[in-house]
C-alpha atoms as a PDB file:
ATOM      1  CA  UNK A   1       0.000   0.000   0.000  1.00  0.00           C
ATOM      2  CA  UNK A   2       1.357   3.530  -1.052  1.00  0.00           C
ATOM      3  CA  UNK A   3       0.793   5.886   2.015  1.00  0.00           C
ATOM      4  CA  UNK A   4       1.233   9.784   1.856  1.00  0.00           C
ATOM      5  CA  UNK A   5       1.516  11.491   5.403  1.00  0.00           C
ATOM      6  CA  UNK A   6       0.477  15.328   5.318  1.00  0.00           C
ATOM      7  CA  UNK A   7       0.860  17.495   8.134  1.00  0.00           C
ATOM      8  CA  UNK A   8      -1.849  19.841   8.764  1.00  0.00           C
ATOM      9  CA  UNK A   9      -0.505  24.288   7.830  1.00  0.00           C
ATOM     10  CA  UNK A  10       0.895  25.802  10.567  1.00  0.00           C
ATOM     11  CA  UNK A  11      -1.750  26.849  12.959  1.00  0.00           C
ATOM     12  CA  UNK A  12      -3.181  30.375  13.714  1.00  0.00           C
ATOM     13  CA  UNK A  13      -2.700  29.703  17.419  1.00  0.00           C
ATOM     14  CA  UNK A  14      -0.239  31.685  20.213  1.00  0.00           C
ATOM     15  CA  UNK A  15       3.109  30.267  19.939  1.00  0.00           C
ATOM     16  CA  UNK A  16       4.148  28.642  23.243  1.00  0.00           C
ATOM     17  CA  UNK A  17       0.288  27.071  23.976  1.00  0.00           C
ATOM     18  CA  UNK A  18      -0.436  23.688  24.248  1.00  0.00           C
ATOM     19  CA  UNK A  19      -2.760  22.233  21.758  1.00  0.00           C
ATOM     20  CA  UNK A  20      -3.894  18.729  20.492  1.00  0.00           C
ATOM     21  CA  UNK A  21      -7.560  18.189  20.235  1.00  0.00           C
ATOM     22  CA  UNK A  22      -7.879  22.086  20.549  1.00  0.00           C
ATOM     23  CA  UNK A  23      -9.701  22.593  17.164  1.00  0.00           C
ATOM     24  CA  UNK A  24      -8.078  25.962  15.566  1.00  0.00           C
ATOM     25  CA  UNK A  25      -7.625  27.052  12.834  1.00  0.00           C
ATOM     26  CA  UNK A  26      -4.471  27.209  10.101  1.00  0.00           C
ATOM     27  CA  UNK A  27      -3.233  29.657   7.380  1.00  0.00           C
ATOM     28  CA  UNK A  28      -4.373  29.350   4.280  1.00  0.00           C
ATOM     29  CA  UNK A  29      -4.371  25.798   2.945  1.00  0.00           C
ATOM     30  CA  UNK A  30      -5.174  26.633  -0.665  1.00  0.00           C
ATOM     31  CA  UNK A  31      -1.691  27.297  -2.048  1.00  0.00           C
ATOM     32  CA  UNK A  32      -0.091  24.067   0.341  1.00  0.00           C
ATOM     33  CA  UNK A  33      -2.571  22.276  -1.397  1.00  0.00           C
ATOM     34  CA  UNK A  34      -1.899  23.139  -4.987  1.00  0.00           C
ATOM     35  CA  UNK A  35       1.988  22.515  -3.754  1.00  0.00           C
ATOM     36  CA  UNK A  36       1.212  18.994  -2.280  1.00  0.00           C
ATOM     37  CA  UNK A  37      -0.982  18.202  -5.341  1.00  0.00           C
ATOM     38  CA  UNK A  38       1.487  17.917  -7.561  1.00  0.00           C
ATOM     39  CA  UNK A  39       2.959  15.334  -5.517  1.00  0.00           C
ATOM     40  CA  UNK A  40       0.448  13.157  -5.677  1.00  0.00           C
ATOM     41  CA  UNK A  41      -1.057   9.912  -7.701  1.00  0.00           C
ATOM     42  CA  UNK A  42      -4.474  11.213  -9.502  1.00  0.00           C
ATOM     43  CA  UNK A  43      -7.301   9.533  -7.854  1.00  0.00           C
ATOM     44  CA  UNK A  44      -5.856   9.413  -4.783  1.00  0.00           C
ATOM     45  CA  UNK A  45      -8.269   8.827  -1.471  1.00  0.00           C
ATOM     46  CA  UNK A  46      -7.928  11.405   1.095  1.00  0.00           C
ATOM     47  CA  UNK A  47      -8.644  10.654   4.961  1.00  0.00           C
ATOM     48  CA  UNK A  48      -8.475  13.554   7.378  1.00  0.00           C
ATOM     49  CA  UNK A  49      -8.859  13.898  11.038  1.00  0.00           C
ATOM     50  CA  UNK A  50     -12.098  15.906  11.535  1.00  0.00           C
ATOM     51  CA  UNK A  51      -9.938  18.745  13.435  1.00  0.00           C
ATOM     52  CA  UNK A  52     -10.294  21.829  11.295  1.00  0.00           C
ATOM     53  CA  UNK A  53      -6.480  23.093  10.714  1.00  0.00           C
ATOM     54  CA  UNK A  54      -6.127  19.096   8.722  1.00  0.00           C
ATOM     55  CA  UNK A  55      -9.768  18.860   7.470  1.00  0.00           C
ATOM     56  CA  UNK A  56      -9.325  22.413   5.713  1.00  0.00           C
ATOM     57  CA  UNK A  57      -6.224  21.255   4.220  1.00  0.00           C
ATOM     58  CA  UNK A  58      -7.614  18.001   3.296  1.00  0.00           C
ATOM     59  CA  UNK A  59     -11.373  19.097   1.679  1.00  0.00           C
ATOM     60  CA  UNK A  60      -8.807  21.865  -0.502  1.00  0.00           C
ATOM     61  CA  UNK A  61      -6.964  18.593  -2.106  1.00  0.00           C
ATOM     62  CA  UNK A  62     -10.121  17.291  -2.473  1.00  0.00           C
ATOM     63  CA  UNK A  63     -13.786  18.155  -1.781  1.00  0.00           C
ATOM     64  CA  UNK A  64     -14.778  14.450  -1.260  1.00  0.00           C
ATOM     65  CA  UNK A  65     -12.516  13.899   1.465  1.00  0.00           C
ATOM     66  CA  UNK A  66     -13.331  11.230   4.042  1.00  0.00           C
ATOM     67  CA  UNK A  67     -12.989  12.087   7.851  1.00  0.00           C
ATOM     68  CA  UNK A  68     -11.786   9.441  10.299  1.00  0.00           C
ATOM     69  CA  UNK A  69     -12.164  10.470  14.340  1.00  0.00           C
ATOM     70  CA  UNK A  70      -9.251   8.275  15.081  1.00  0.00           C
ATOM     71  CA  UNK A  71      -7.158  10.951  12.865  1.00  0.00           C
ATOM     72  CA  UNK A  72      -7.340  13.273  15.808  1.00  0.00           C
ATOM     73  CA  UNK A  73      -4.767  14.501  17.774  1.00  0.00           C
ATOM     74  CA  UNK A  74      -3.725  13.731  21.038  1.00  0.00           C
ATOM     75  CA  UNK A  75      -6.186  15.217  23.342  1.00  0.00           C
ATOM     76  CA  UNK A  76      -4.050  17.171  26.226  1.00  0.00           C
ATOM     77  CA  UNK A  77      -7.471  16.789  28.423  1.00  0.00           C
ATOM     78  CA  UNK A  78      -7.040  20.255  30.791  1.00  0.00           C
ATOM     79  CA  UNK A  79      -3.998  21.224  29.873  1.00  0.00           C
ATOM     80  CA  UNK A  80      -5.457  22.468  25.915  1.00  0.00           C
ATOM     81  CA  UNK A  81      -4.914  26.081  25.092  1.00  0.00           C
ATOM     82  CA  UNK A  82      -2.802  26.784  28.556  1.00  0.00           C
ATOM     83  CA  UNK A  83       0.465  28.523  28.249  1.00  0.00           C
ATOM     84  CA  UNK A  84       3.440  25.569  28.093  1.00  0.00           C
ATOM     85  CA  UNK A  85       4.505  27.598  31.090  1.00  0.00           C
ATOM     86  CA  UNK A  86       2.073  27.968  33.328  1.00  0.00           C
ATOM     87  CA  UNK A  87       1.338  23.782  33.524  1.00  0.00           C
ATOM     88  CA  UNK A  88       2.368  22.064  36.573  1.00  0.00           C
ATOM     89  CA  UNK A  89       6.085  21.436  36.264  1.00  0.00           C
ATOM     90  CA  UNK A  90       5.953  18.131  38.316  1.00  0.00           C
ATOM     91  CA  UNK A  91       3.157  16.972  35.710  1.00  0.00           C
ATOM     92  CA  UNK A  92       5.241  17.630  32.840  1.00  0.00           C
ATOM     93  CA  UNK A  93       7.981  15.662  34.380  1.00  0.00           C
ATOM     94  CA  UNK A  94       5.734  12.817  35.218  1.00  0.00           C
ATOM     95  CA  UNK A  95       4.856  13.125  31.502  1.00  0.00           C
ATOM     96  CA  UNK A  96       8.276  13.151  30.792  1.00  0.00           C
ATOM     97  CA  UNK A  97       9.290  10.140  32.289  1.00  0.00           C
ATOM     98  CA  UNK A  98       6.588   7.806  30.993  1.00  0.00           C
ATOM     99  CA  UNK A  99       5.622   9.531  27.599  1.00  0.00           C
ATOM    100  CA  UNK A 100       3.747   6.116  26.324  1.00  0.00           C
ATOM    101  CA  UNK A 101       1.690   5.854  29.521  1.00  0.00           C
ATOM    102  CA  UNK A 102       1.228   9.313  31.062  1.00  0.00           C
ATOM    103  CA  UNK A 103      -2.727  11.078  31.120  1.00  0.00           C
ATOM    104  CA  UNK A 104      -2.354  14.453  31.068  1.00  0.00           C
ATOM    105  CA  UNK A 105      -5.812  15.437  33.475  1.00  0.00           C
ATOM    106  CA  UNK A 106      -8.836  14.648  31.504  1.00  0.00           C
ATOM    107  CA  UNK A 107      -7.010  13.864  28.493  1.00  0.00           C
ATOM    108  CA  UNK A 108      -5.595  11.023  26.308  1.00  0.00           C
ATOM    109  CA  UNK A 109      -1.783   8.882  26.709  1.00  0.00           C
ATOM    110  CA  UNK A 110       0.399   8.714  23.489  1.00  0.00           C
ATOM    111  CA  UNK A 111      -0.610   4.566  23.929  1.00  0.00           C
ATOM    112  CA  UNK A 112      -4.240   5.556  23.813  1.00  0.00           C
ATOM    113  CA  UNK A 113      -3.452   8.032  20.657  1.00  0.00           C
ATOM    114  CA  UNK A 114      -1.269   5.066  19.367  1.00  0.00           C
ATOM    115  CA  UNK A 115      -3.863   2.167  20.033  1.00  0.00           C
ATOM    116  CA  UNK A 116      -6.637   3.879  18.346  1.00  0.00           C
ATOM    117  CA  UNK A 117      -3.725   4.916  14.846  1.00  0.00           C
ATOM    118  CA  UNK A 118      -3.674   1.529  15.296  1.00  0.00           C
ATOM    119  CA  UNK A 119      -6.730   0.490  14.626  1.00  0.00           C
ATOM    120  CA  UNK A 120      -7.310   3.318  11.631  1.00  0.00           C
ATOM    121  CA  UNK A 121      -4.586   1.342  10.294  1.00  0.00           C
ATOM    122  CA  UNK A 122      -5.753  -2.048  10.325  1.00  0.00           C
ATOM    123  CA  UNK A 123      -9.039  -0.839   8.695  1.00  0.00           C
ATOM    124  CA  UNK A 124      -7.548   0.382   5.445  1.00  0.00           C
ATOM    125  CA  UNK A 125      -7.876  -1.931   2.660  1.00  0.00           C
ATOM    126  CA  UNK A 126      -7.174   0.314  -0.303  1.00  0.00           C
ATOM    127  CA  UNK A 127      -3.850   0.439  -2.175  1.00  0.00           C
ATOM    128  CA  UNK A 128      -2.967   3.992  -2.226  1.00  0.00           C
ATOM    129  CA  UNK A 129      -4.016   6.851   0.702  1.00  0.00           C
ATOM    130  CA  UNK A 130      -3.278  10.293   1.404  1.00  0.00           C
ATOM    131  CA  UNK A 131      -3.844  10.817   5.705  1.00  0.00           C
ATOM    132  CA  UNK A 132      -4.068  14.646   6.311  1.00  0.00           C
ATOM    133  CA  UNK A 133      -3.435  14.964  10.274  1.00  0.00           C
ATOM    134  CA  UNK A 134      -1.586  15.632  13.071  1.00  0.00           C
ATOM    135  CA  UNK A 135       2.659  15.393  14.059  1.00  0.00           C
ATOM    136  CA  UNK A 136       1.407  12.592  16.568  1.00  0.00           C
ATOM    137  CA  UNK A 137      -0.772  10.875  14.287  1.00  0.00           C
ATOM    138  CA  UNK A 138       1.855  10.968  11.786  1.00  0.00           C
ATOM    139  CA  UNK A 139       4.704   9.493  14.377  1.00  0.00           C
ATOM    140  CA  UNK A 140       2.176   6.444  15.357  1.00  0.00           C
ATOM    141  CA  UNK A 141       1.180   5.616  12.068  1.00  0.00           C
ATOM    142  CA  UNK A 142       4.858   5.861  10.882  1.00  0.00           C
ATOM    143  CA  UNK A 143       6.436   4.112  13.837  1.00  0.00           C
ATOM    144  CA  UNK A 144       3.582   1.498  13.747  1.00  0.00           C
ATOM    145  CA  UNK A 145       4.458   1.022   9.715  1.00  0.00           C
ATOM    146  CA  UNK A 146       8.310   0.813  10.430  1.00  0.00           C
ATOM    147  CA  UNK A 147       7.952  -1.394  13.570  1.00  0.00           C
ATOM    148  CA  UNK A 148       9.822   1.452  15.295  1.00  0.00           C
ATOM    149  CA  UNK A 149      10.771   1.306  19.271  1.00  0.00           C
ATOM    150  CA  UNK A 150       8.483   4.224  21.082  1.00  0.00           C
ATOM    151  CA  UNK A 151      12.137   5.692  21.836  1.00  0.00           C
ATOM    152  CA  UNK A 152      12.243   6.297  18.155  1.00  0.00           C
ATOM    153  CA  UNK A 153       9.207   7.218  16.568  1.00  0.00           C
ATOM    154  CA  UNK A 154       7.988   9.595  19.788  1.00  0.00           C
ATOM    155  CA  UNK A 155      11.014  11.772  18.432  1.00  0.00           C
ATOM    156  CA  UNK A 156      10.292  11.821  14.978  1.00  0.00           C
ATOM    157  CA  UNK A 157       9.704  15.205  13.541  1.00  0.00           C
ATOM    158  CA  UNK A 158       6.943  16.196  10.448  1.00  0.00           C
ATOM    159  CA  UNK A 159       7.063  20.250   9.615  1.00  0.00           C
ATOM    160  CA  UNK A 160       3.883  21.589   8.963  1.00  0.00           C
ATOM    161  CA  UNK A 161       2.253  21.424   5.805  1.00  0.00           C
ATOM    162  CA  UNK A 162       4.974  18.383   4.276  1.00  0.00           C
ATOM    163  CA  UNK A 163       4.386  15.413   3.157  1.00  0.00           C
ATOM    164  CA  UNK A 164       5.975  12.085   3.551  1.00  0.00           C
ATOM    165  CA  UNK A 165       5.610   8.610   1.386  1.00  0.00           C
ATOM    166  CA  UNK A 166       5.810   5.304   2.529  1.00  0.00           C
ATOM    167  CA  UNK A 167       5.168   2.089   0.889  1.00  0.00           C
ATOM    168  CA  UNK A 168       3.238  -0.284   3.485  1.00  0.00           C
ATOM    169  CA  UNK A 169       3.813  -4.216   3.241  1.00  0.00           C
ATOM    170  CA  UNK A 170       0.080  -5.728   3.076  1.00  0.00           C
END
Protein backbone atom coordinates (compact mmCIF):
# COMPACT_ATOMS: atom_id res chain seq x y z
CA UNK A 1 0.00 0.00 0.00
CA UNK A 2 1.36 3.53 -1.05
CA UNK A 3 0.79 5.89 2.02
CA UNK A 4 1.23 9.78 1.86
CA UNK A 5 1.52 11.49 5.40
CA UNK A 6 0.48 15.33 5.32
CA UNK A 7 0.86 17.50 8.13
CA UNK A 8 -1.85 19.84 8.76
CA UNK A 9 -0.50 24.29 7.83
CA UNK A 10 0.90 25.80 10.57
CA UNK A 11 -1.75 26.85 12.96
CA UNK A 12 -3.18 30.38 13.71
CA UNK A 13 -2.70 29.70 17.42
CA UNK A 14 -0.24 31.69 20.21
CA UNK A 15 3.11 30.27 19.94
CA UNK A 16 4.15 28.64 23.24
CA UNK A 17 0.29 27.07 23.98
CA UNK A 18 -0.44 23.69 24.25
CA UNK A 19 -2.76 22.23 21.76
CA UNK A 20 -3.89 18.73 20.49
CA UNK A 21 -7.56 18.19 20.23
CA UNK A 22 -7.88 22.09 20.55
CA UNK A 23 -9.70 22.59 17.16
CA UNK A 24 -8.08 25.96 15.57
CA UNK A 25 -7.63 27.05 12.83
CA UNK A 26 -4.47 27.21 10.10
CA UNK A 27 -3.23 29.66 7.38
CA UNK A 28 -4.37 29.35 4.28
CA UNK A 29 -4.37 25.80 2.94
CA UNK A 30 -5.17 26.63 -0.66
CA UNK A 31 -1.69 27.30 -2.05
CA UNK A 32 -0.09 24.07 0.34
CA UNK A 33 -2.57 22.28 -1.40
CA UNK A 34 -1.90 23.14 -4.99
CA UNK A 35 1.99 22.51 -3.75
CA UNK A 36 1.21 18.99 -2.28
CA UNK A 37 -0.98 18.20 -5.34
CA UNK A 38 1.49 17.92 -7.56
CA UNK A 39 2.96 15.33 -5.52
CA UNK A 40 0.45 13.16 -5.68
CA UNK A 41 -1.06 9.91 -7.70
CA UNK A 42 -4.47 11.21 -9.50
CA UNK A 43 -7.30 9.53 -7.85
CA UNK A 44 -5.86 9.41 -4.78
CA UNK A 45 -8.27 8.83 -1.47
CA UNK A 46 -7.93 11.40 1.09
CA UNK A 47 -8.64 10.65 4.96
CA UNK A 48 -8.48 13.55 7.38
CA UNK A 49 -8.86 13.90 11.04
CA UNK A 50 -12.10 15.91 11.54
CA UNK A 51 -9.94 18.74 13.43
CA UNK A 52 -10.29 21.83 11.30
CA UNK A 53 -6.48 23.09 10.71
CA UNK A 54 -6.13 19.10 8.72
CA UNK A 55 -9.77 18.86 7.47
CA UNK A 56 -9.32 22.41 5.71
CA UNK A 57 -6.22 21.26 4.22
CA UNK A 58 -7.61 18.00 3.30
CA UNK A 59 -11.37 19.10 1.68
CA UNK A 60 -8.81 21.86 -0.50
CA UNK A 61 -6.96 18.59 -2.11
CA UNK A 62 -10.12 17.29 -2.47
CA UNK A 63 -13.79 18.16 -1.78
CA UNK A 64 -14.78 14.45 -1.26
CA UNK A 65 -12.52 13.90 1.47
CA UNK A 66 -13.33 11.23 4.04
CA UNK A 67 -12.99 12.09 7.85
CA UNK A 68 -11.79 9.44 10.30
CA UNK A 69 -12.16 10.47 14.34
CA UNK A 70 -9.25 8.27 15.08
CA UNK A 71 -7.16 10.95 12.87
CA UNK A 72 -7.34 13.27 15.81
CA UNK A 73 -4.77 14.50 17.77
CA UNK A 74 -3.72 13.73 21.04
CA UNK A 75 -6.19 15.22 23.34
CA UNK A 76 -4.05 17.17 26.23
CA UNK A 77 -7.47 16.79 28.42
CA UNK A 78 -7.04 20.25 30.79
CA UNK A 79 -4.00 21.22 29.87
CA UNK A 80 -5.46 22.47 25.92
CA UNK A 81 -4.91 26.08 25.09
CA UNK A 82 -2.80 26.78 28.56
CA UNK A 83 0.47 28.52 28.25
CA UNK A 84 3.44 25.57 28.09
CA UNK A 85 4.50 27.60 31.09
CA UNK A 86 2.07 27.97 33.33
CA UNK A 87 1.34 23.78 33.52
CA UNK A 88 2.37 22.06 36.57
CA UNK A 89 6.08 21.44 36.26
CA UNK A 90 5.95 18.13 38.32
CA UNK A 91 3.16 16.97 35.71
CA UNK A 92 5.24 17.63 32.84
CA UNK A 93 7.98 15.66 34.38
CA UNK A 94 5.73 12.82 35.22
CA UNK A 95 4.86 13.13 31.50
CA UNK A 96 8.28 13.15 30.79
CA UNK A 97 9.29 10.14 32.29
CA UNK A 98 6.59 7.81 30.99
CA UNK A 99 5.62 9.53 27.60
CA UNK A 100 3.75 6.12 26.32
CA UNK A 101 1.69 5.85 29.52
CA UNK A 102 1.23 9.31 31.06
CA UNK A 103 -2.73 11.08 31.12
CA UNK A 104 -2.35 14.45 31.07
CA UNK A 105 -5.81 15.44 33.48
CA UNK A 106 -8.84 14.65 31.50
CA UNK A 107 -7.01 13.86 28.49
CA UNK A 108 -5.59 11.02 26.31
CA UNK A 109 -1.78 8.88 26.71
CA UNK A 110 0.40 8.71 23.49
CA UNK A 111 -0.61 4.57 23.93
CA UNK A 112 -4.24 5.56 23.81
CA UNK A 113 -3.45 8.03 20.66
CA UNK A 114 -1.27 5.07 19.37
CA UNK A 115 -3.86 2.17 20.03
CA UNK A 116 -6.64 3.88 18.35
CA UNK A 117 -3.73 4.92 14.85
CA UNK A 118 -3.67 1.53 15.30
CA UNK A 119 -6.73 0.49 14.63
CA UNK A 120 -7.31 3.32 11.63
CA UNK A 121 -4.59 1.34 10.29
CA UNK A 122 -5.75 -2.05 10.33
CA UNK A 123 -9.04 -0.84 8.70
CA UNK A 124 -7.55 0.38 5.45
CA UNK A 125 -7.88 -1.93 2.66
CA UNK A 126 -7.17 0.31 -0.30
CA UNK A 127 -3.85 0.44 -2.17
CA UNK A 128 -2.97 3.99 -2.23
CA UNK A 129 -4.02 6.85 0.70
CA UNK A 130 -3.28 10.29 1.40
CA UNK A 131 -3.84 10.82 5.71
CA UNK A 132 -4.07 14.65 6.31
CA UNK A 133 -3.44 14.96 10.27
CA UNK A 134 -1.59 15.63 13.07
CA UNK A 135 2.66 15.39 14.06
CA UNK A 136 1.41 12.59 16.57
CA UNK A 137 -0.77 10.88 14.29
CA UNK A 138 1.85 10.97 11.79
CA UNK A 139 4.70 9.49 14.38
CA UNK A 140 2.18 6.44 15.36
CA UNK A 141 1.18 5.62 12.07
CA UNK A 142 4.86 5.86 10.88
CA UNK A 143 6.44 4.11 13.84
CA UNK A 144 3.58 1.50 13.75
CA UNK A 145 4.46 1.02 9.71
CA UNK A 146 8.31 0.81 10.43
CA UNK A 147 7.95 -1.39 13.57
CA UNK A 148 9.82 1.45 15.30
CA UNK A 149 10.77 1.31 19.27
CA UNK A 150 8.48 4.22 21.08
CA UNK A 151 12.14 5.69 21.84
CA UNK A 152 12.24 6.30 18.15
CA UNK A 153 9.21 7.22 16.57
CA UNK A 154 7.99 9.59 19.79
CA UNK A 155 11.01 11.77 18.43
CA UNK A 156 10.29 11.82 14.98
CA UNK A 157 9.70 15.21 13.54
CA UNK A 158 6.94 16.20 10.45
CA UNK A 159 7.06 20.25 9.62
CA UNK A 160 3.88 21.59 8.96
CA UNK A 161 2.25 21.42 5.80
CA UNK A 162 4.97 18.38 4.28
CA UNK A 163 4.39 15.41 3.16
CA UNK A 164 5.97 12.08 3.55
CA UNK A 165 5.61 8.61 1.39
CA UNK A 166 5.81 5.30 2.53
CA UNK A 167 5.17 2.09 0.89
CA UNK A 168 3.24 -0.28 3.49
CA UNK A 169 3.81 -4.22 3.24
CA UNK A 170 0.08 -5.73 3.08
Amino acid sequence: MQVFLIRHPRPLIEPGLCYGRLDVDCEDPQPIAARLKMRLPPDTPIIASPLRRARRLAEALDPQTRIDERLSEIDFGDWEGQPWNDIDHQALDRWAADVLHFVPPGGESVAGLRERVIDFACSLKIPRVAIVSHAGVMRALFGHWRQLPASEWTQLKFDFASITKIEVAR
